[in-house]
PDB file of N, CA and C in Angstrom:
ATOM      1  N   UNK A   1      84.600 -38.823 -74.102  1.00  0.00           N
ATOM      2  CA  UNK A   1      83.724 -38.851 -72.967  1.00  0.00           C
ATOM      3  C   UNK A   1      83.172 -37.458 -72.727  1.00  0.00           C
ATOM      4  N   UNK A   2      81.794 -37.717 -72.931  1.00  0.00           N
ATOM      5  CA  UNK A   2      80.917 -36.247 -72.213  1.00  0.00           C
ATOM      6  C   UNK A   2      81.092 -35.925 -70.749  1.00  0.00           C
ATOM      7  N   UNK A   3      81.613 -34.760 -70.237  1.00  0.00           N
ATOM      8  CA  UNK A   3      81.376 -33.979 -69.012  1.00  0.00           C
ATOM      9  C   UNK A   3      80.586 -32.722 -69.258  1.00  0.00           C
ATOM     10  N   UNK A   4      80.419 -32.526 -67.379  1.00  0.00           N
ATOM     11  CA  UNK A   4      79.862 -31.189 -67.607  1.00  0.00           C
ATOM     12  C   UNK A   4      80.487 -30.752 -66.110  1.00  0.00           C
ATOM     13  N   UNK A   5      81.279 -29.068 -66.454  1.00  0.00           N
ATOM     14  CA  UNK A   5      81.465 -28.422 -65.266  1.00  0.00           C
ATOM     15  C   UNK A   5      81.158 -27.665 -64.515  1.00  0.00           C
ATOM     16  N   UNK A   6      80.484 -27.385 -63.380  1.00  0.00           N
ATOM     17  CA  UNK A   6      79.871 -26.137 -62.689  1.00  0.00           C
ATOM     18  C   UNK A   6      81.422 -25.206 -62.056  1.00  0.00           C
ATOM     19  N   UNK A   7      81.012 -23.937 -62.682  1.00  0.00           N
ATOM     20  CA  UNK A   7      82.332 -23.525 -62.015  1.00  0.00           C
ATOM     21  C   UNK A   7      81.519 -22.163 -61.759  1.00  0.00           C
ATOM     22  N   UNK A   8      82.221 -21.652 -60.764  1.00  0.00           N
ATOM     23  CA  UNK A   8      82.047 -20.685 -59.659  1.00  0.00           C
ATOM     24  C   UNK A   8      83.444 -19.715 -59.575  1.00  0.00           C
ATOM     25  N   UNK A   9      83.810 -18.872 -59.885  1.00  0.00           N
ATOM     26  CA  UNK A   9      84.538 -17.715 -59.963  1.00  0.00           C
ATOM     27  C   UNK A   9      84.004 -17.062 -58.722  1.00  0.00           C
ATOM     28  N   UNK A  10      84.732 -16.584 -58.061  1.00  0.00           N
ATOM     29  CA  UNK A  10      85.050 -15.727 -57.015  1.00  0.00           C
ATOM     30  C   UNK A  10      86.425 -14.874 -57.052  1.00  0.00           C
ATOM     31  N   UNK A  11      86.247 -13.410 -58.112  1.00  0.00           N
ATOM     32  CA  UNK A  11      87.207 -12.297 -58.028  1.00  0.00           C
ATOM     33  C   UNK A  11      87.093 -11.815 -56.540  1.00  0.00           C
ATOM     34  N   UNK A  12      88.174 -11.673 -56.140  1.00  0.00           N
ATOM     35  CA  UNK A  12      88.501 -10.876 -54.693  1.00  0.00           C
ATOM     36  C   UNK A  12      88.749  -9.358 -54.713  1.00  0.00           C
ATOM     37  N   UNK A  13      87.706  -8.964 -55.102  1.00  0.00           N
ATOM     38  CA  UNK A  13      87.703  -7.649 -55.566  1.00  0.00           C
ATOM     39  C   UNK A  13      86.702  -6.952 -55.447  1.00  0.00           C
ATOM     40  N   UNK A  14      86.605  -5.851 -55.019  1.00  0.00           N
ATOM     41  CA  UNK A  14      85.457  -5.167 -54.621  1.00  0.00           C
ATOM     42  C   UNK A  14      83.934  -4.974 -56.177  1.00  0.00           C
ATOM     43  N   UNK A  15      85.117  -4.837 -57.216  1.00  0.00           N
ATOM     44  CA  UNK A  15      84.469  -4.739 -58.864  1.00  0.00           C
ATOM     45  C   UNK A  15      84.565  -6.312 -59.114  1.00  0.00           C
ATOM     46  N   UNK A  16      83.704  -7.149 -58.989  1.00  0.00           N
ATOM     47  CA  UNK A  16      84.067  -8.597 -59.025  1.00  0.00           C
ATOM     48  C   UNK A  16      83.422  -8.807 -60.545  1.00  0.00           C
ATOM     49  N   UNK A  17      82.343  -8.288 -60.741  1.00  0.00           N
ATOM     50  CA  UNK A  17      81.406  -7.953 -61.983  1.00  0.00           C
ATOM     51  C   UNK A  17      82.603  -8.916 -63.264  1.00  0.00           C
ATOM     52  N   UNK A  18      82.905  -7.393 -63.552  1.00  0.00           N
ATOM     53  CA  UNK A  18      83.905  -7.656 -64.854  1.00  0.00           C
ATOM     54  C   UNK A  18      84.606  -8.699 -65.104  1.00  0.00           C
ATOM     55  N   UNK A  19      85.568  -9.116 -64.388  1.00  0.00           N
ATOM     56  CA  UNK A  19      86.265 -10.570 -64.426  1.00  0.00           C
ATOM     57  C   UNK A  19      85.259 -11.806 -64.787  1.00  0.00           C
ATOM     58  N   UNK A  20      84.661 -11.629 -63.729  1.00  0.00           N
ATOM     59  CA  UNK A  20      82.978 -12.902 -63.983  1.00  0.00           C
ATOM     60  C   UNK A  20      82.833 -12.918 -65.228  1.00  0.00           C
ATOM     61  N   UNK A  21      82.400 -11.411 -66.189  1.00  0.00           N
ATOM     62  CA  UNK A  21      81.701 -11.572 -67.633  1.00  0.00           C
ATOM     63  C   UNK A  21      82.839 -12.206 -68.515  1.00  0.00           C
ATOM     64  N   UNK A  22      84.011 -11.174 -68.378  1.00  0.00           N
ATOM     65  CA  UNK A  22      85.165 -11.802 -68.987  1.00  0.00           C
ATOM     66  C   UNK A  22      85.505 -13.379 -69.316  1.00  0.00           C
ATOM     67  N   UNK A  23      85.345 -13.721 -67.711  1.00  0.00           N
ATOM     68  CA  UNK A  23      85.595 -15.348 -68.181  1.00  0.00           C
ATOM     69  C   UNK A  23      85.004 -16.048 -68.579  1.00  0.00           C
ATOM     70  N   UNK A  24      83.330 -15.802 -68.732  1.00  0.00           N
ATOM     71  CA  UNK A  24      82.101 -16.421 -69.426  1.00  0.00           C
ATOM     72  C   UNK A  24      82.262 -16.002 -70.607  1.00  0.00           C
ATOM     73  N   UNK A  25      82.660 -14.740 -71.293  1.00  0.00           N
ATOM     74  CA  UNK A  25      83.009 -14.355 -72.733  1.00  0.00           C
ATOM     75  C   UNK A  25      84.010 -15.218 -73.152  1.00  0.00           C
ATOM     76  N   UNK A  26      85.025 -15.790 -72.709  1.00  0.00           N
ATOM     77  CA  UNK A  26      86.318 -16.152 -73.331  1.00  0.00           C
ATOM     78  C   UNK A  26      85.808 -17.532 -73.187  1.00  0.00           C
ATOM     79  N   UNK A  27      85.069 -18.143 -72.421  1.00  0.00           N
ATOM     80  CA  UNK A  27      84.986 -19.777 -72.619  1.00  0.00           C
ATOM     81  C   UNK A  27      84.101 -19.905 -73.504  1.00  0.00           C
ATOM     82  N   UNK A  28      82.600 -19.009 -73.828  1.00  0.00           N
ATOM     83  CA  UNK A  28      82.125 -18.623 -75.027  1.00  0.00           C
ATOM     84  C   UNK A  28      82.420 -18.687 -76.523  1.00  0.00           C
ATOM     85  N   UNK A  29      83.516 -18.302 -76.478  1.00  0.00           N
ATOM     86  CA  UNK A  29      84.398 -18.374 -77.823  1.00  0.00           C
ATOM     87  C   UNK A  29      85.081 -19.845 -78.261  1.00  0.00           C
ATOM     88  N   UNK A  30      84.939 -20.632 -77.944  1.00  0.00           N
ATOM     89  CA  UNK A  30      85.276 -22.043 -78.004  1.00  0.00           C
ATOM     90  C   UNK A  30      84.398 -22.583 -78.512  1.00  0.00           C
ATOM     91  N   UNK A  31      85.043 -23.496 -79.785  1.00  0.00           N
ATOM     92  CA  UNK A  31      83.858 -24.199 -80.408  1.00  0.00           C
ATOM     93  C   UNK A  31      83.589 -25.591 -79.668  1.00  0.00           C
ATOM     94  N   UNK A  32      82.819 -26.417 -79.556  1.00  0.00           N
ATOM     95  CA  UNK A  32      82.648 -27.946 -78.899  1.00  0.00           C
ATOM     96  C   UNK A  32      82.267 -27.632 -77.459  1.00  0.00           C
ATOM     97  N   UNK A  33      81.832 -26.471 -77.157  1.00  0.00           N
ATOM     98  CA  UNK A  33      81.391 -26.288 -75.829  1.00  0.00           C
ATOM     99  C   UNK A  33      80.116 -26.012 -75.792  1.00  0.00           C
ATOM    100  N   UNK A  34      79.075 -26.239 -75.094  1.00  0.00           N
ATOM    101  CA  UNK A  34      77.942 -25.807 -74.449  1.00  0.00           C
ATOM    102  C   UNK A  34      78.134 -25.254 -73.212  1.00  0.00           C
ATOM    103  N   UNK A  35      77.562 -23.869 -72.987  1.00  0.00           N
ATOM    104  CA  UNK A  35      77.885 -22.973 -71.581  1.00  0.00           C
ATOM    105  C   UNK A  35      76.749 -22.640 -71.732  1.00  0.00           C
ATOM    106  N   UNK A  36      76.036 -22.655 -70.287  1.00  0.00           N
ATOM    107  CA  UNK A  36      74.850 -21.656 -69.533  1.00  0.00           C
ATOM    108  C   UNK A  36      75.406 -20.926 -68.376  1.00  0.00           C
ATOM    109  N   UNK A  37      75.132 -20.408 -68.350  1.00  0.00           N
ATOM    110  CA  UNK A  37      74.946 -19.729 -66.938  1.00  0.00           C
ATOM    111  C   UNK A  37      73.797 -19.001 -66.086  1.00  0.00           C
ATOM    112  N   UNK A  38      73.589 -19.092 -64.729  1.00  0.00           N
ATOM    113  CA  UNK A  38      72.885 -18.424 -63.697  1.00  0.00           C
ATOM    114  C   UNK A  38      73.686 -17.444 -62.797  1.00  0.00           C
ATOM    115  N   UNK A  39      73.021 -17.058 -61.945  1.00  0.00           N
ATOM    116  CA  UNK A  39      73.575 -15.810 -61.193  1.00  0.00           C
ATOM    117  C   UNK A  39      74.572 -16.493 -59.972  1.00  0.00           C
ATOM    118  N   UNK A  40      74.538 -17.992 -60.114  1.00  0.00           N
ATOM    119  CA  UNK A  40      75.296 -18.710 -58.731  1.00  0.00           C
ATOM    120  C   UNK A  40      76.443 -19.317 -59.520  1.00  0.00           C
ATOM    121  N   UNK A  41      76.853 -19.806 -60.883  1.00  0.00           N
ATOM    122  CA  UNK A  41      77.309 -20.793 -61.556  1.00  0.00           C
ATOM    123  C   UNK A  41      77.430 -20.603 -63.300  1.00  0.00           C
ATOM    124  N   UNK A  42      78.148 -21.019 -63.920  1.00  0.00           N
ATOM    125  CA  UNK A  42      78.422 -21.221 -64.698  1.00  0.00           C
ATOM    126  C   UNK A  42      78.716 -23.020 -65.550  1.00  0.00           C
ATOM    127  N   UNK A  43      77.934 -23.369 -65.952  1.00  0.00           N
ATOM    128  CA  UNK A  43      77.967 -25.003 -66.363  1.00  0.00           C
ATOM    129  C   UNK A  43      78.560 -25.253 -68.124  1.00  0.00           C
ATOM    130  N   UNK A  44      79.828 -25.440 -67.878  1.00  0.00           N
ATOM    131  CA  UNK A  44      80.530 -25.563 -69.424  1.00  0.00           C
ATOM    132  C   UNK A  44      80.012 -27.432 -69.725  1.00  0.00           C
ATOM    133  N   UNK A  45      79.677 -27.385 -70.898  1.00  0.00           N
ATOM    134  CA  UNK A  45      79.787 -29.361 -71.237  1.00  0.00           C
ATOM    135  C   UNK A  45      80.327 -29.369 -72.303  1.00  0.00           C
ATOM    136  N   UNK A  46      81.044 -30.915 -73.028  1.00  0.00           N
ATOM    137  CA  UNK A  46      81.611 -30.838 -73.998  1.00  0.00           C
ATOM    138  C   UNK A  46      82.640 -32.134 -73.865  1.00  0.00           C
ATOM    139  N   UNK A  47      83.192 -32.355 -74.629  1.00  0.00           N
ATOM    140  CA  UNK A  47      84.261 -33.246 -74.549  1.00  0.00           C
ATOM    141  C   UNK A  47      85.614 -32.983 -73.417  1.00  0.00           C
ATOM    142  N   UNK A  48      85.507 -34.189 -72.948  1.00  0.00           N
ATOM    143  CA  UNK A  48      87.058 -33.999 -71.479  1.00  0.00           C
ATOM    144  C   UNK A  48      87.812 -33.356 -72.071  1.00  0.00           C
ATOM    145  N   UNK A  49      88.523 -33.531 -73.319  1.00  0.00           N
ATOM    146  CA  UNK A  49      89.801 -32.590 -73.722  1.00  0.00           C
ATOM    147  C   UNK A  49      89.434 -31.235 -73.931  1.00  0.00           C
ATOM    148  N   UNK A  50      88.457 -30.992 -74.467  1.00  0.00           N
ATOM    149  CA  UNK A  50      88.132 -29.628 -75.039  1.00  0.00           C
ATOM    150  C   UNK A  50      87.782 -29.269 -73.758  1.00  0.00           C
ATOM    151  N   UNK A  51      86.899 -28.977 -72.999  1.00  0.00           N
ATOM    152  CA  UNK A  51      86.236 -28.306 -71.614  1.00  0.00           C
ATOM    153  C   UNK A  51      87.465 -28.229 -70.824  1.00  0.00           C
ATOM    154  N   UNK A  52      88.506 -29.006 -70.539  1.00  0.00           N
ATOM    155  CA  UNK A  52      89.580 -29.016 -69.572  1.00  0.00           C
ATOM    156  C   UNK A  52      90.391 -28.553 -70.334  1.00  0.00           C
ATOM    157  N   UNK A  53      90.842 -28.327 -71.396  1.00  0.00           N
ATOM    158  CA  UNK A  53      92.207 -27.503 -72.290  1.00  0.00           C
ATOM    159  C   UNK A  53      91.198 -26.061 -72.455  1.00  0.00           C
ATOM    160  N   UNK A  54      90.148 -25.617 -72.047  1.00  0.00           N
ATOM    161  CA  UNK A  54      89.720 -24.326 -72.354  1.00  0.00           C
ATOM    162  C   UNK A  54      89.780 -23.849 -70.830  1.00  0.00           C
ATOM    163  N   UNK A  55      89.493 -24.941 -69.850  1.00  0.00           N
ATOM    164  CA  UNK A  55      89.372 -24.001 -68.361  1.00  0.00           C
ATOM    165  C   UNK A  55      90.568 -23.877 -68.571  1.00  0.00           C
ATOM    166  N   UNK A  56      91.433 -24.592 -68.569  1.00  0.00           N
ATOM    167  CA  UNK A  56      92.580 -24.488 -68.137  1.00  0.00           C
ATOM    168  C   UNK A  56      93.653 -23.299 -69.056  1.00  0.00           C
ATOM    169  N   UNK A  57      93.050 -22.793 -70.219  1.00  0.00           N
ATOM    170  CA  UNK A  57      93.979 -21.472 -70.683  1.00  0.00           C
ATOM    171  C   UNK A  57      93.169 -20.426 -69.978  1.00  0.00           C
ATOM    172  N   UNK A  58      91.585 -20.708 -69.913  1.00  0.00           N
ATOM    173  CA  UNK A  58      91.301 -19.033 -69.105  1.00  0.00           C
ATOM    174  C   UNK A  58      91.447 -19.382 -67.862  1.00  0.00           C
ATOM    175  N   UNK A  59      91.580 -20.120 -66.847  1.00  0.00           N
ATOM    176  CA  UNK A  59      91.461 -20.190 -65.525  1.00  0.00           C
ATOM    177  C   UNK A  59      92.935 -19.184 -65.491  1.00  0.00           C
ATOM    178  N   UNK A  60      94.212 -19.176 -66.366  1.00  0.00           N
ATOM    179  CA  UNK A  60      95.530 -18.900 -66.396  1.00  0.00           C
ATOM    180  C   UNK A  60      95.370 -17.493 -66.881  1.00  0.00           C
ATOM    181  N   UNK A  61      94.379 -17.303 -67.284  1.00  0.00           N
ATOM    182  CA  UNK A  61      94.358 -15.926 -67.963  1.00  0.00           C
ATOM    183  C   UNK A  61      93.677 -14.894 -66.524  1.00  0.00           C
ATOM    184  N   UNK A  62      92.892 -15.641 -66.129  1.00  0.00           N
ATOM    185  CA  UNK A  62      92.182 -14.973 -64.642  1.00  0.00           C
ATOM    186  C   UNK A  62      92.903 -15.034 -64.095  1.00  0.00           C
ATOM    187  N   UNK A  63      93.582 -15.927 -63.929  1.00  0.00           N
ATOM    188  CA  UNK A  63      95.441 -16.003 -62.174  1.00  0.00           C
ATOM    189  C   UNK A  63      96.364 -14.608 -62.559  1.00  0.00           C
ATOM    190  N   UNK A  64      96.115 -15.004 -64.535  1.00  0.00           N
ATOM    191  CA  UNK A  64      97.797 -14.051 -64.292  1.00  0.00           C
ATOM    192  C   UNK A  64      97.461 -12.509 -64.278  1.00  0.00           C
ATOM    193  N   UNK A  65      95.752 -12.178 -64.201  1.00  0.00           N
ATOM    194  CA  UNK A  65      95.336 -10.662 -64.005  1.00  0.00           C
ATOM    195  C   UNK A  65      95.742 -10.154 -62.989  1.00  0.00           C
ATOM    196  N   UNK A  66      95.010  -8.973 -62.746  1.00  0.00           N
ATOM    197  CA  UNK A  66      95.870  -8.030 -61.232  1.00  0.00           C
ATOM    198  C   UNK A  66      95.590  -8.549 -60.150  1.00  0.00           C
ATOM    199  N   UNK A  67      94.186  -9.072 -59.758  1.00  0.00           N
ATOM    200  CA  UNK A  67      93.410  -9.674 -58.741  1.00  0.00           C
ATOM    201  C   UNK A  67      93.744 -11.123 -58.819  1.00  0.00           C
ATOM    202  N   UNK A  68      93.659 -11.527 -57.348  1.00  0.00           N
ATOM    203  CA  UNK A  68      93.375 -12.603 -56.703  1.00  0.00           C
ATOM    204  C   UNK A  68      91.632 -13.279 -56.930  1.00  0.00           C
ATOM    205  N   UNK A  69      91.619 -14.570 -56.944  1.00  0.00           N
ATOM    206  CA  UNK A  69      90.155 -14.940 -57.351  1.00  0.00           C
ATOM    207  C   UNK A  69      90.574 -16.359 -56.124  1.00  0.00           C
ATOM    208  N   UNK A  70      89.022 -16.910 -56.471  1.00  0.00           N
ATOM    209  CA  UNK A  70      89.271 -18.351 -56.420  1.00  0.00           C
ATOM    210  C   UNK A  70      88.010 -18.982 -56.923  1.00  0.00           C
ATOM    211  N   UNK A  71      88.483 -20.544 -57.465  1.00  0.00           N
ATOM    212  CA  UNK A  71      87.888 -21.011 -58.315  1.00  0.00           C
ATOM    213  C   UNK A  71      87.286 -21.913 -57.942  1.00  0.00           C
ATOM    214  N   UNK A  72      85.872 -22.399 -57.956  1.00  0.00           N
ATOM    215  CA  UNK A  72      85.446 -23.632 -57.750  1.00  0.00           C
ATOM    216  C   UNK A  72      84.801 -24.427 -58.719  1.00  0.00           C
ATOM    217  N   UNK A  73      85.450 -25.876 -58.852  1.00  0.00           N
ATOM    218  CA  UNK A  73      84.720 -26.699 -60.169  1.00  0.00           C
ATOM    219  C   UNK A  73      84.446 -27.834 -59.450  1.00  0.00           C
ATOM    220  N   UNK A  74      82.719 -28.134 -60.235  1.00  0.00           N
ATOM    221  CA  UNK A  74      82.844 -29.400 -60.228  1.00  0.00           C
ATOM    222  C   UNK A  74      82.378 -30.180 -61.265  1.00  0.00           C
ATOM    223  N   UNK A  75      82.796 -31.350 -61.530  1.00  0.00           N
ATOM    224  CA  UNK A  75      83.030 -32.040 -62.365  1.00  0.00           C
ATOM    225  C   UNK A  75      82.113 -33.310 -62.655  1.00  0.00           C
ATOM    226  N   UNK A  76      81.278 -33.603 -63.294  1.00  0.00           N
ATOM    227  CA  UNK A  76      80.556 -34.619 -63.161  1.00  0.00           C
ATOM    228  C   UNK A  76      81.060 -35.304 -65.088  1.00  0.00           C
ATOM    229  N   UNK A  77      81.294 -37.250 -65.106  1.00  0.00           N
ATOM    230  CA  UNK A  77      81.552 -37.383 -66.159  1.00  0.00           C
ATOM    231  C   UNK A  77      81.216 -39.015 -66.029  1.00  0.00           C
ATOM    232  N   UNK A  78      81.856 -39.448 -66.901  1.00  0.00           N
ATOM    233  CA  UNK A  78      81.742 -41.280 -66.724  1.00  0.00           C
ATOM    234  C   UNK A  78      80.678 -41.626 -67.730  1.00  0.00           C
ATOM    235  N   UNK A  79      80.456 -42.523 -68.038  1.00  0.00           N
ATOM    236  CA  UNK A  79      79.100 -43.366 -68.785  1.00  0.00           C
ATOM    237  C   UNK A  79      78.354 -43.714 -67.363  1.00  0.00           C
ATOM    238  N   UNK A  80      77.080 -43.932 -67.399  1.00  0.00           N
ATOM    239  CA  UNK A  80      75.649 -44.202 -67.227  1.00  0.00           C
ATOM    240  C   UNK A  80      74.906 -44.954 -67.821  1.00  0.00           C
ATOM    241  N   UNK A  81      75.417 -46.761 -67.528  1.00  0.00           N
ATOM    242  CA  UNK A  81      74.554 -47.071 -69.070  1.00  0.00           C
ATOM    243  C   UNK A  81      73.239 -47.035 -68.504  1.00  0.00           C
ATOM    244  N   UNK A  82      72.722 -46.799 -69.582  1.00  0.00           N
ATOM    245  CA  UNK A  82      71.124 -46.380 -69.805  1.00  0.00           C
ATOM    246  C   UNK A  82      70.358 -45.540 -69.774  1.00  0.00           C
ATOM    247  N   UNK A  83      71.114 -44.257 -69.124  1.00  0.00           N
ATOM    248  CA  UNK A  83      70.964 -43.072 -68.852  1.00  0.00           C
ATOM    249  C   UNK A  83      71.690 -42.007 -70.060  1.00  0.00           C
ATOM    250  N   UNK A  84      70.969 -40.731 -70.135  1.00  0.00           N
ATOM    251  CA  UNK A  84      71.561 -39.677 -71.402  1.00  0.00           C
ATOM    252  C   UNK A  84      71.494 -38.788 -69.694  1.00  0.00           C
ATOM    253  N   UNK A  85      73.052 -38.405 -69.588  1.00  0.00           N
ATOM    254  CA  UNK A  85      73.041 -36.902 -68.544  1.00  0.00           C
ATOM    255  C   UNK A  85      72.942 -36.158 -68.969  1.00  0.00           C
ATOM    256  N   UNK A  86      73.161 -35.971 -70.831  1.00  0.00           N
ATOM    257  CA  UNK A  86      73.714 -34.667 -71.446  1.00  0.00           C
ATOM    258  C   UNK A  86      72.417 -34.545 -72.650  1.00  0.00           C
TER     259      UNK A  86
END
């Protein structure tokens, strides 16, 4: 099943910059993903297992840094018959 996630990083940190690029670099590196990003969002798509087994090692890699963040996803997925979302 195709999804696609909007996720929103919020480092609690005065240098919020770096962390942001970081975590767009490291989900980058994953093959079976499509990532864009804008200056509000970040939109990963790809297969449920792959997109959710990749947030989910960097979301762990951003927690276990020095800073506090917080994360917002959302998730859009399911079939549409008749419709292409992706």
């Amino acid at each position: 099943m195709q999804i696609a996630v909007d996720v929103s990083l919020y480092p609690l940190t005065g240098d919020y910059i770096p962390p942001i690029k970081a975590f767009i670099e490291r989900l980058s590196g994953y093959s079976g993903l499509t990532i864009e990003y804008n200056s509000l969002s970040t939109q990963v798509r790809g297969e449920f297992d792959t997109v959710f087994d990749a947030l989910k090692a960097e979301v762990r890699e951003t927690f276990a840094g020095p800073d506090r963040a917080v994360l917002v996803l959302k998730v859009i997925g399911g079939p549409t018959p008749g419709a292409t979302v992706f």
